[in-house]
PDB file of N, CA and C in Angstrom:
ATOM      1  N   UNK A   1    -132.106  48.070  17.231  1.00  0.00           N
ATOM      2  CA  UNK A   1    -130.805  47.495  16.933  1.00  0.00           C
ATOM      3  C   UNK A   1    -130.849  46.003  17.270  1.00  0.00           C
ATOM      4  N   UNK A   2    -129.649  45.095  16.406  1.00  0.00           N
ATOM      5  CA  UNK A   2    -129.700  43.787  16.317  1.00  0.00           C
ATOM      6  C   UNK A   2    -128.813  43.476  17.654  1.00  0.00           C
ATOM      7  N   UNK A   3    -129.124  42.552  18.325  1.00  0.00           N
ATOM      8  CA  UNK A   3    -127.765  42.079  19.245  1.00  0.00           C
ATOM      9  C   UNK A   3    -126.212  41.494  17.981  1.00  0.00           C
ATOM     10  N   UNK A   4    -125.840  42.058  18.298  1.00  0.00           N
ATOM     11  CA  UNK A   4    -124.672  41.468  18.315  1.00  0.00           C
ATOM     12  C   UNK A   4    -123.742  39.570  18.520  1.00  0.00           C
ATOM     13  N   UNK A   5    -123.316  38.764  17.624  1.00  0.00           N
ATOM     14  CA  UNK A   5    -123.117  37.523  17.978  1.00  0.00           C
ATOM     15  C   UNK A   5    -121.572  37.657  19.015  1.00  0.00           C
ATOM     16  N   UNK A   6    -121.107  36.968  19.489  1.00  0.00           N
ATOM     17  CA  UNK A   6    -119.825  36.642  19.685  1.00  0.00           C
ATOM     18  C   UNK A   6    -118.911  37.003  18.628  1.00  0.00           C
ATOM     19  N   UNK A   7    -119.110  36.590  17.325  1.00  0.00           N
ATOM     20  CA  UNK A   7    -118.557  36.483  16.132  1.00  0.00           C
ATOM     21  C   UNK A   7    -118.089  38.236  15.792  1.00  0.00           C
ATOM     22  N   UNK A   8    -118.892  38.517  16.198  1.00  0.00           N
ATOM     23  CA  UNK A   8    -119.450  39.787  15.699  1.00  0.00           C
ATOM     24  C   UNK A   8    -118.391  40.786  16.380  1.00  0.00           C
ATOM     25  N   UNK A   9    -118.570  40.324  17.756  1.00  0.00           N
ATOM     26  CA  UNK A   9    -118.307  41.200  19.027  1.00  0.00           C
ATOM     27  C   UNK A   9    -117.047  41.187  18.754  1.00  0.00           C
ATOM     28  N   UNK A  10    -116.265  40.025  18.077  1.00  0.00           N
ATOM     29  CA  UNK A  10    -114.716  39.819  18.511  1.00  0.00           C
ATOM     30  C   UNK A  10    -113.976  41.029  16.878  1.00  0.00           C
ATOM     31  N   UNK A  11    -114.822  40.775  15.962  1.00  0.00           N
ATOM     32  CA  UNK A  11    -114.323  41.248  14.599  1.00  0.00           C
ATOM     33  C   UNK A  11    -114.496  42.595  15.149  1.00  0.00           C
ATOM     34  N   UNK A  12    -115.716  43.383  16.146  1.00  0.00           N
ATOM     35  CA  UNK A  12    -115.239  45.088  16.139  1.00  0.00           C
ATOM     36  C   UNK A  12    -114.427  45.212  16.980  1.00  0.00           C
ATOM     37  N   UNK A  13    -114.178  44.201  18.070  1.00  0.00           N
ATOM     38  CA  UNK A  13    -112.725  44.365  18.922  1.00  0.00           C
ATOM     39  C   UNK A  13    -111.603  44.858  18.378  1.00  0.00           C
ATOM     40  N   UNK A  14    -111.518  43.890  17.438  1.00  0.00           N
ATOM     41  CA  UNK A  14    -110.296  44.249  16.530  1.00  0.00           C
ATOM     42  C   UNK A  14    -110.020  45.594  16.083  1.00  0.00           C
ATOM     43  N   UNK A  15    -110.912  45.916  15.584  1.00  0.00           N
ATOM     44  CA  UNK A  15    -110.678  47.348  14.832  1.00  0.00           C
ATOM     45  C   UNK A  15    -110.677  48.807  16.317  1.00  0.00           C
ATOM     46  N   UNK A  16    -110.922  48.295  17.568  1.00  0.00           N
ATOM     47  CA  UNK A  16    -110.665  49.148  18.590  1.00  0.00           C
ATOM     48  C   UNK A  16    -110.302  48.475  19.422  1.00  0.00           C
ATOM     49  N   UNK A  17    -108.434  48.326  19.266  1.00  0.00           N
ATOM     50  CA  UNK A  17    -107.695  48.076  20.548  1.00  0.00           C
ATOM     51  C   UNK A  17    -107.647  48.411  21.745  1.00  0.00           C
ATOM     52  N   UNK A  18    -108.284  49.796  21.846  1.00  0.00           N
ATOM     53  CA  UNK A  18    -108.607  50.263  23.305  1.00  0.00           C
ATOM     54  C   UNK A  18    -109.814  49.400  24.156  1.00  0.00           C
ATOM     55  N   UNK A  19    -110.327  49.016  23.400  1.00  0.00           N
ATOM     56  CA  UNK A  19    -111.540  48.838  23.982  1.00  0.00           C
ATOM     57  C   UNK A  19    -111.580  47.221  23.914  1.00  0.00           C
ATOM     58  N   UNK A  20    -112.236  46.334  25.275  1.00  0.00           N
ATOM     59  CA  UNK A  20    -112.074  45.216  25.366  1.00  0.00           C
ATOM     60  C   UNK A  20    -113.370  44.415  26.148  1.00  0.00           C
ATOM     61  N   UNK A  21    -114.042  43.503  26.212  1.00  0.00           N
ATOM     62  CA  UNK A  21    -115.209  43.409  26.597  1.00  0.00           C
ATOM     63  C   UNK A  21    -115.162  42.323  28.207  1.00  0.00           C
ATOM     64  N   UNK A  22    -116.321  43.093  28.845  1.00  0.00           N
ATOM     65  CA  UNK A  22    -116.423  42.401  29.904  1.00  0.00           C
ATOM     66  C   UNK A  22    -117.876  42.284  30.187  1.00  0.00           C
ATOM     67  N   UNK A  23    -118.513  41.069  29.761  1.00  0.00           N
ATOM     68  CA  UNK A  23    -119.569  40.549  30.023  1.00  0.00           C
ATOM     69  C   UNK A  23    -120.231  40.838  28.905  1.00  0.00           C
ATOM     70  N   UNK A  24    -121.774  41.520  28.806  1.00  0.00           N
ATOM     71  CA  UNK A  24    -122.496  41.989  27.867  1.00  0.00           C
ATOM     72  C   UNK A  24    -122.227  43.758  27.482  1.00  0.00           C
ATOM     73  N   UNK A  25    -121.090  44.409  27.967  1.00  0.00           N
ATOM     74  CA  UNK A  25    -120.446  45.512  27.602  1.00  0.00           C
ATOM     75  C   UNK A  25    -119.019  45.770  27.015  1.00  0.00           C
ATOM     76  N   UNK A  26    -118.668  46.863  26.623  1.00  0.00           N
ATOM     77  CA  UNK A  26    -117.307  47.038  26.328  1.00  0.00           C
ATOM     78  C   UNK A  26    -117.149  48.095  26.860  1.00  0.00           C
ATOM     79  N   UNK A  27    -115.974  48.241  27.421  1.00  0.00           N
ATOM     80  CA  UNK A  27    -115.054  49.113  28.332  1.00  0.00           C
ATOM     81  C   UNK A  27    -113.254  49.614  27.743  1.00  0.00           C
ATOM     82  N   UNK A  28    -113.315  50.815  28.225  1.00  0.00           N
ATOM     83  CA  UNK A  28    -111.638  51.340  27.648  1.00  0.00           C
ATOM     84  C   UNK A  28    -111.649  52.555  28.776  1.00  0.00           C
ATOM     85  N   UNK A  29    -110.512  52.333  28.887  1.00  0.00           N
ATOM     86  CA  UNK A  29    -109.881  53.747  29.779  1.00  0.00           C
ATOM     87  C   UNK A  29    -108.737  54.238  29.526  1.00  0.00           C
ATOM     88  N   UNK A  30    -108.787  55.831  29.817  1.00  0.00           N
ATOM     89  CA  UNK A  30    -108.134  56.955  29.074  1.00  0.00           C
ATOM     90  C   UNK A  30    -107.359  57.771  29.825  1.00  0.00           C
ATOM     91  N   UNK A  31    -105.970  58.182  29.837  1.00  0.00           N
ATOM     92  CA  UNK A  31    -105.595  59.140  31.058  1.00  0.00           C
ATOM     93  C   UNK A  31    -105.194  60.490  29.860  1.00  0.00           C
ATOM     94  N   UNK A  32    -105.319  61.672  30.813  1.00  0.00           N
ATOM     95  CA  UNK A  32    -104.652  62.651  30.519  1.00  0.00           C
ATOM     96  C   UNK A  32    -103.812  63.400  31.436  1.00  0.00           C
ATOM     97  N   UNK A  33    -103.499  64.561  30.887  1.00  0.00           N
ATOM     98  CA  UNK A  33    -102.152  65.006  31.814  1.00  0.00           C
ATOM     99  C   UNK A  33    -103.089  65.620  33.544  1.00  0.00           C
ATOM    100  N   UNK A  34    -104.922  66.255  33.384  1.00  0.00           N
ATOM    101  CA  UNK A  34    -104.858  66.306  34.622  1.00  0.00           C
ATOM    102  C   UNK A  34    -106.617  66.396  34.615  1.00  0.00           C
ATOM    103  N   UNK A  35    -106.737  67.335  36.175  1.00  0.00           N
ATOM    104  CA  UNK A  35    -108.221  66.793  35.724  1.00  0.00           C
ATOM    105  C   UNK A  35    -108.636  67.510  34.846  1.00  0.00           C
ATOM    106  N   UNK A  36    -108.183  68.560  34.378  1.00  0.00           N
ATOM    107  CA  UNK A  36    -109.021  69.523  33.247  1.00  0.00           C
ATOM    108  C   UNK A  36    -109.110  68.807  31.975  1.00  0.00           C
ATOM    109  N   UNK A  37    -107.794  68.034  31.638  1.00  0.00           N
ATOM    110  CA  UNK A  37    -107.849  67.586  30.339  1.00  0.00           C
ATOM    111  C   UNK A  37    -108.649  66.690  30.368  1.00  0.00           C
ATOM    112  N   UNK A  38    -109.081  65.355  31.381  1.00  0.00           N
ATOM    113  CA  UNK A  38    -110.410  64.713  31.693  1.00  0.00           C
ATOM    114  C   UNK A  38    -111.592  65.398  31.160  1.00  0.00           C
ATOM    115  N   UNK A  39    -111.813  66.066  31.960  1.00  0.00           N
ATOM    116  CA  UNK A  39    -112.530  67.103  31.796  1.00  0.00           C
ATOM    117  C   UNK A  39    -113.312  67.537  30.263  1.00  0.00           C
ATOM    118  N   UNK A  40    -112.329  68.293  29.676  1.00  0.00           N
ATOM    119  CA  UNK A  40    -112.471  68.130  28.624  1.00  0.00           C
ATOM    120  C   UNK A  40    -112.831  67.475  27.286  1.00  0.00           C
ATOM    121  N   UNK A  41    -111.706  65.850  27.765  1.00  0.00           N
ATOM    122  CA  UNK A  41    -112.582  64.852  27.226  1.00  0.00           C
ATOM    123  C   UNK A  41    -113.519  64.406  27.563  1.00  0.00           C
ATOM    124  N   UNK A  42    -114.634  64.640  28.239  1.00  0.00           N
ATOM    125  CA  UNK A  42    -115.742  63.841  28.760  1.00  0.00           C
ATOM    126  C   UNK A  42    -116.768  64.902  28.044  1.00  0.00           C
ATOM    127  N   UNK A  43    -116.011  66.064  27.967  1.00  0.00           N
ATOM    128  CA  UNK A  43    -117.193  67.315  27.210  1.00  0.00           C
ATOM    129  C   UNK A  43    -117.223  66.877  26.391  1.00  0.00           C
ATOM    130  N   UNK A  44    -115.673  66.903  25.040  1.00  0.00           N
ATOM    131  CA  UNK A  44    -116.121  66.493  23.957  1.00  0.00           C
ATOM    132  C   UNK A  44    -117.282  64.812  23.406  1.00  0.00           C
ATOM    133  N   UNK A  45    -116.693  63.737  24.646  1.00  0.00           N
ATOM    134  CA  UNK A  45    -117.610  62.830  24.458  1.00  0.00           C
ATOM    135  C   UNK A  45    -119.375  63.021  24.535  1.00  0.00           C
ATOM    136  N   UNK A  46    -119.445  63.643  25.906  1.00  0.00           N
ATOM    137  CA  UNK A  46    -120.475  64.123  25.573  1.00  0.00           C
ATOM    138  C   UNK A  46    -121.165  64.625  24.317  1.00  0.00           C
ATOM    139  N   UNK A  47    -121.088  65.509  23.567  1.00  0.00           N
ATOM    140  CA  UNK A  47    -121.212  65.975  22.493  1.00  0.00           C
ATOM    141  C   UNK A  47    -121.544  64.827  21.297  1.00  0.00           C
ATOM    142  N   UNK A  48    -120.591  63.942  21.380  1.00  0.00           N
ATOM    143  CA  UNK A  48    -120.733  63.207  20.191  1.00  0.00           C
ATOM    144  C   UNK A  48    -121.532  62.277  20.837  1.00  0.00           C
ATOM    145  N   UNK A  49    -121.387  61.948  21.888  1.00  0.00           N
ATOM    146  CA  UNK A  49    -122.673  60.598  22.340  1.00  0.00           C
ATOM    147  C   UNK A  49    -124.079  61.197  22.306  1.00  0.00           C
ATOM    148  N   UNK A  50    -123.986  63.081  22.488  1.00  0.00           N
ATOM    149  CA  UNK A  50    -125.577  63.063  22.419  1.00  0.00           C
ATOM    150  C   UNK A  50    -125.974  62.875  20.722  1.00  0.00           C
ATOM    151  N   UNK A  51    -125.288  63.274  20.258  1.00  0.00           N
ATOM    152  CA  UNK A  51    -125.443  63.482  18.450  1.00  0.00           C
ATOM    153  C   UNK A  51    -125.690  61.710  18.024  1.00  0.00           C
ATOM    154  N   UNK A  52    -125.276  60.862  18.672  1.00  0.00           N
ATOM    155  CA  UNK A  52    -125.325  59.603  18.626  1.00  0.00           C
ATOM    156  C   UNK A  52    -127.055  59.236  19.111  1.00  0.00           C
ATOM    157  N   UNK A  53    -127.184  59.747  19.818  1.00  0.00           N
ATOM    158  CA  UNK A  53    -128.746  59.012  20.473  1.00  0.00           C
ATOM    159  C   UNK A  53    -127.923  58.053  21.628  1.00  0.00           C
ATOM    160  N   UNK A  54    -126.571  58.024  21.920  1.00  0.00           N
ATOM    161  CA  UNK A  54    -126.396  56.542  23.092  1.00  0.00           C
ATOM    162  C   UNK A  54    -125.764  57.469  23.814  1.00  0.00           C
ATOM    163  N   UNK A  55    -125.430  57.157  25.262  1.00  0.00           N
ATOM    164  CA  UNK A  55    -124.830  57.375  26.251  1.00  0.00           C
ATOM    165  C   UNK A  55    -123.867  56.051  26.657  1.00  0.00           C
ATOM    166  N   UNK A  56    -122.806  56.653  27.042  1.00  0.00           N
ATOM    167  CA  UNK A  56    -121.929  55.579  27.826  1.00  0.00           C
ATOM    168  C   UNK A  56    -122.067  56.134  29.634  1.00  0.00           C
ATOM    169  N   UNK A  57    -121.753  55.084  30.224  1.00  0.00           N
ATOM    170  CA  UNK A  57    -121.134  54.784  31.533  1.00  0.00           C
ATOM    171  C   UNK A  57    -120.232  55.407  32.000  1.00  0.00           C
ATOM    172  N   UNK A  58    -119.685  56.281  32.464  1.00  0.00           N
ATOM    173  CA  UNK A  58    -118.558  57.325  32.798  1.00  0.00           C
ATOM    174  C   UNK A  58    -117.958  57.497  33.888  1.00  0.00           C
ATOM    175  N   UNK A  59    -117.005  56.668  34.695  1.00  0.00           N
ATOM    176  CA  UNK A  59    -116.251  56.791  35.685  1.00  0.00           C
ATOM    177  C   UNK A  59    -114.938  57.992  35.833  1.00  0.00           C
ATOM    178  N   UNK A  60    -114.808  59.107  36.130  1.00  0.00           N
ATOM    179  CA  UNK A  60    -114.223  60.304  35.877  1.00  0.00           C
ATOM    180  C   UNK A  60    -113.086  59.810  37.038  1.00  0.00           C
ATOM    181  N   UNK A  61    -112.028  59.940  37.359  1.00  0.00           N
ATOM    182  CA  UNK A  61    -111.140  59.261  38.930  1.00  0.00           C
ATOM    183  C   UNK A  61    -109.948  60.789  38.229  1.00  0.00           C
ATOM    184  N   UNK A  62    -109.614  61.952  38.850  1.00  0.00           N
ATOM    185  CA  UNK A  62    -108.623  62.927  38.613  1.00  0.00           C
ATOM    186  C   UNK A  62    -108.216  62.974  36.966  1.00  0.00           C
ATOM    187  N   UNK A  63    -107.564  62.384  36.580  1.00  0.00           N
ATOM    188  CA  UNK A  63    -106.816  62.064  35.146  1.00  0.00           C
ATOM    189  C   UNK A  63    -107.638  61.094  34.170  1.00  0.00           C
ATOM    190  N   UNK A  64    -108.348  60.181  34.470  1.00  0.00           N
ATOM    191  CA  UNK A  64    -108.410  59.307  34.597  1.00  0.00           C
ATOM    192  C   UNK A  64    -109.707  58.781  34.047  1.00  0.00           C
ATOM    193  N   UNK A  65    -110.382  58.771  32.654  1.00  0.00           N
ATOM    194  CA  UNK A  65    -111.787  58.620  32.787  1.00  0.00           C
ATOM    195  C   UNK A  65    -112.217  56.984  32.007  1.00  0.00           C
ATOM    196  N   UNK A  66    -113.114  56.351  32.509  1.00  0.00           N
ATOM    197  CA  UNK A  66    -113.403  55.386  31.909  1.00  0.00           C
ATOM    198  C   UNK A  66    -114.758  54.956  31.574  1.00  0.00           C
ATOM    199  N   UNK A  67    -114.672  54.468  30.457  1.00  0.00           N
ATOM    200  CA  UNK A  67    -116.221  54.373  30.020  1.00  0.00           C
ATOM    201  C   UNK A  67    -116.819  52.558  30.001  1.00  0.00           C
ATOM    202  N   UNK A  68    -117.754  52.839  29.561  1.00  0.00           N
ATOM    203  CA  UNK A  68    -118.846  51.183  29.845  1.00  0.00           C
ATOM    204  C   UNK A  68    -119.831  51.485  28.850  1.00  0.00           C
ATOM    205  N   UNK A  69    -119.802  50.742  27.966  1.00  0.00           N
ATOM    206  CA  UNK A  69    -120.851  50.712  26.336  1.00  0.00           C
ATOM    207  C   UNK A  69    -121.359  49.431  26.262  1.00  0.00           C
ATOM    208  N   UNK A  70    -122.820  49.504  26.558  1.00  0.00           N
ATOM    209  CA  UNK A  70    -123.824  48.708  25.992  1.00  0.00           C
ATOM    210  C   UNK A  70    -125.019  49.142  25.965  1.00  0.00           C
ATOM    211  N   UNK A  71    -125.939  48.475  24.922  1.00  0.00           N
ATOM    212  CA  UNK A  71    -127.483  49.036  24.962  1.00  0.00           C
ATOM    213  C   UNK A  71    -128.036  47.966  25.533  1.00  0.00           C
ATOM    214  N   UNK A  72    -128.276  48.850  26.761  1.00  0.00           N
ATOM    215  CA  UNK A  72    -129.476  48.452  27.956  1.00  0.00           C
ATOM    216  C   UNK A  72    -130.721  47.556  27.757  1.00  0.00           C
ATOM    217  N   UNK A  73    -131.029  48.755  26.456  1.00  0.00           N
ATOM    218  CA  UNK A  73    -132.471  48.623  26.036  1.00  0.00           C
ATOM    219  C   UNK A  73    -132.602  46.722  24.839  1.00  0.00           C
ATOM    220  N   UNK A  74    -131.544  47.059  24.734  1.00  0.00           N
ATOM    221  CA  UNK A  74    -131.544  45.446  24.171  1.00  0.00           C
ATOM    222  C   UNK A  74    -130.889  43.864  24.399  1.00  0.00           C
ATOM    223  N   UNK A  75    -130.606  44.475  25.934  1.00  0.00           N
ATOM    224  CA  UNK A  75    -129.690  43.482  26.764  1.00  0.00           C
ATOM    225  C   UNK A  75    -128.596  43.124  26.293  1.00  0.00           C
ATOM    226  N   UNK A  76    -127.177  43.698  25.580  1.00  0.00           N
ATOM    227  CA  UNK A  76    -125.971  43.399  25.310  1.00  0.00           C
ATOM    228  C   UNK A  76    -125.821  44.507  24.466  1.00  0.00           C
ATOM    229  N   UNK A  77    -124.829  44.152  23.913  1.00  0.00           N
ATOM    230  CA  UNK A  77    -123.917  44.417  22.490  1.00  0.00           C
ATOM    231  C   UNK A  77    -124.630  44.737  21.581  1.00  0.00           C
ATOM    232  N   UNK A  78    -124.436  45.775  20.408  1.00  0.00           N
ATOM    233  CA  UNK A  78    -124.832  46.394  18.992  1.00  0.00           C
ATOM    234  C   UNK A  78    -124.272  47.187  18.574  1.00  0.00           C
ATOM    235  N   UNK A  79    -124.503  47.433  17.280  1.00  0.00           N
ATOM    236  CA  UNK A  79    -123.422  48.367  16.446  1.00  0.00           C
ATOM    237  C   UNK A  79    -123.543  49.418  17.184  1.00  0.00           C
ATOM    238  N   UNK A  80    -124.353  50.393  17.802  1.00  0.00           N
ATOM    239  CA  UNK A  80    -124.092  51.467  18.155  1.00  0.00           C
ATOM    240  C   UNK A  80    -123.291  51.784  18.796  1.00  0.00           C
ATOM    241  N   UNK A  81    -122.962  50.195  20.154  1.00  0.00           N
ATOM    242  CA  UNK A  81    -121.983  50.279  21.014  1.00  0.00           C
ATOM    243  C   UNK A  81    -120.449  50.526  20.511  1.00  0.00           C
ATOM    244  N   UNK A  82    -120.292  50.134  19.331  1.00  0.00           N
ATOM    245  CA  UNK A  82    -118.841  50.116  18.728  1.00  0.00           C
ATOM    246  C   UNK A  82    -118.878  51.054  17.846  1.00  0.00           C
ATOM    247  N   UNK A  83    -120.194  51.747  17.203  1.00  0.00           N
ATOM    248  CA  UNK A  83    -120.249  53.381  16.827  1.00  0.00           C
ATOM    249  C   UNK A  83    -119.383  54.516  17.120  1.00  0.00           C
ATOM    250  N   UNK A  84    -120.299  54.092  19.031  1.00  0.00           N
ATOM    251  CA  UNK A  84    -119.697  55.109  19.820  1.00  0.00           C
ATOM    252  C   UNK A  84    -118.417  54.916  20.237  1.00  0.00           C
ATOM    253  N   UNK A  85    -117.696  53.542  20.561  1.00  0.00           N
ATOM    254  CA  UNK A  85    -116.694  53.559  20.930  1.00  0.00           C
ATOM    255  C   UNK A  85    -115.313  53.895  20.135  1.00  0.00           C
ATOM    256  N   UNK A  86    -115.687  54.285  18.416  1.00  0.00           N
ATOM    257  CA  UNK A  86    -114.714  54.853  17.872  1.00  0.00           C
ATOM    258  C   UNK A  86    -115.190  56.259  18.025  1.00  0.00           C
ATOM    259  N   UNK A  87    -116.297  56.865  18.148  1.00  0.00           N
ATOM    260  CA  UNK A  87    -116.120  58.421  18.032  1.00  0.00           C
ATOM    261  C   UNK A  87    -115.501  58.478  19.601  1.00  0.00           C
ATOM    262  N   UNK A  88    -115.946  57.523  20.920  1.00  0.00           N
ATOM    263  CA  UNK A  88    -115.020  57.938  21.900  1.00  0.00           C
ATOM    264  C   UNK A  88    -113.280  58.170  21.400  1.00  0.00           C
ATOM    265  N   UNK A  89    -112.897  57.024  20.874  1.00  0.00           N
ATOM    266  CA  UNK A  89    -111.947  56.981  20.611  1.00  0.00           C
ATOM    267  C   UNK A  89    -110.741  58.223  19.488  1.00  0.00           C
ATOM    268  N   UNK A  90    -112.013  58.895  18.760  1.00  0.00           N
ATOM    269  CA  UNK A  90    -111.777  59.924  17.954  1.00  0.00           C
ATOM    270  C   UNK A  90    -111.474  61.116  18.786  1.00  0.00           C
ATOM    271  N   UNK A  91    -112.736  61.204  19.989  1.00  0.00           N
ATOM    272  CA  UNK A  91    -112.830  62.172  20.643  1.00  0.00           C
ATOM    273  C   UNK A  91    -110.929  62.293  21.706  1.00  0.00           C
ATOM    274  N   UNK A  92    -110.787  61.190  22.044  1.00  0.00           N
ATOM    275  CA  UNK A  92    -109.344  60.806  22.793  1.00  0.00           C
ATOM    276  C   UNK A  92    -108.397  61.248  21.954  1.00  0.00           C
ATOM    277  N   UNK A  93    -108.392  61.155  20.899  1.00  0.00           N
ATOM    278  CA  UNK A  93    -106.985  61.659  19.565  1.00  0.00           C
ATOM    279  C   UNK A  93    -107.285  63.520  19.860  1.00  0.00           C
ATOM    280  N   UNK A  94    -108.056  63.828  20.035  1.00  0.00           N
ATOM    281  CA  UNK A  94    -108.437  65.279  19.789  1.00  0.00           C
ATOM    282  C   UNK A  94    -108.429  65.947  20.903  1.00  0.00           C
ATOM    283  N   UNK A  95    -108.428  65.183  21.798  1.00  0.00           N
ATOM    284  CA  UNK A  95    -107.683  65.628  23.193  1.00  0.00           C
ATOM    285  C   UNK A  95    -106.720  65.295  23.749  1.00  0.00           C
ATOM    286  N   UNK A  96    -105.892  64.490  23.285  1.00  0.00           N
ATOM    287  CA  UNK A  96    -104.818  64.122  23.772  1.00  0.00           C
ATOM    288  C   UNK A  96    -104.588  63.328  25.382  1.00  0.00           C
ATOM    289  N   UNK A  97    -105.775  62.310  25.129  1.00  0.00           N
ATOM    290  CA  UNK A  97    -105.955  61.544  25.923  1.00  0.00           C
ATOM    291  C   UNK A  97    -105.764  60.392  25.587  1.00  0.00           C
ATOM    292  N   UNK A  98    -104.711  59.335  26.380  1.00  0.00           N
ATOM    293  CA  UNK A  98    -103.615  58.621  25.907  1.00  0.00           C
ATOM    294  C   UNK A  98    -104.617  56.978  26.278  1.00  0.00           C
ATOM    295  N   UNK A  99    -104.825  55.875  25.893  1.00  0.00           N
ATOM    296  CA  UNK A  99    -105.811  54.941  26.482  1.00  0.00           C
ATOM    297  C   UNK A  99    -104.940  54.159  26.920  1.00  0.00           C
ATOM    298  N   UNK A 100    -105.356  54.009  28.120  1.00  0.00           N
ATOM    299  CA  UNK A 100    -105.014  53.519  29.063  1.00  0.00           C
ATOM    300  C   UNK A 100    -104.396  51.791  28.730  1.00  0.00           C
ATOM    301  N   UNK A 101    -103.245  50.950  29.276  1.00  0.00           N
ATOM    302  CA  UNK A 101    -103.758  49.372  28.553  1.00  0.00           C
ATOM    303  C   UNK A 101    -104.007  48.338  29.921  1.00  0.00           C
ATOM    304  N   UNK A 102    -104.381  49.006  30.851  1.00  0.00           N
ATOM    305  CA  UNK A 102    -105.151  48.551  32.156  1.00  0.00           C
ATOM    306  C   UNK A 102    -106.439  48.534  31.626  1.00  0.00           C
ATOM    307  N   UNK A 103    -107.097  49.480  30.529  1.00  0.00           N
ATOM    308  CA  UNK A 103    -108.527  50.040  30.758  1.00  0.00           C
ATOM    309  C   UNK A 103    -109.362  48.853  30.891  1.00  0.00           C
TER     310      UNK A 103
END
């Protein structure tokens, strides 16, 4: 995968309001009603991040889960990162996990 420009980074921002960048990653956080529904969403993410080939960053806190997307392997930003951050984001509609606007 290509790095990603600035240019780049700001145009897939757009298209995922949840998600907002801090440094060479992007980050969003998600609450649900408890820890099961967490829970749940982190299964379904799972699932689609392995079907992806990427993994995110996963801070789980009761309700409360938050993720961290970048490829490691290429020191920043790439499409995959904003791949995954709409199937995260798909995965959140399908669980009824509300994103956070702290995230």
């Amino acid at each position: 995968m290509t790095l990603l420009s600035d240019a780049q980074i700001t145009e897939q921002l757009a298209a995922l309001p949840s998600w907002h960048r801090v440094g060479e990653e992007i980050r969003a956080e998600f609450r649900g009603d408890d820890f099961v529904a967490a829970m749940a969403f982190v299964d379904a993410v799972a699932t689609r991040a392995e079907a992806a080939g990427h993994h995110p960053d996963i801070d789980i806190r009761y309700n409360t889960v938050r993720f961290a997307l970048s490829s490691h392997s290429e020191g920043g930003l790439t499409g995959k990162d904003f791949a995954l951050a709409a199937r995260i984001d798909g995965a959140a509609a399908a669980t009824a996990m509300a994103p956070s606007p702290t995230g």
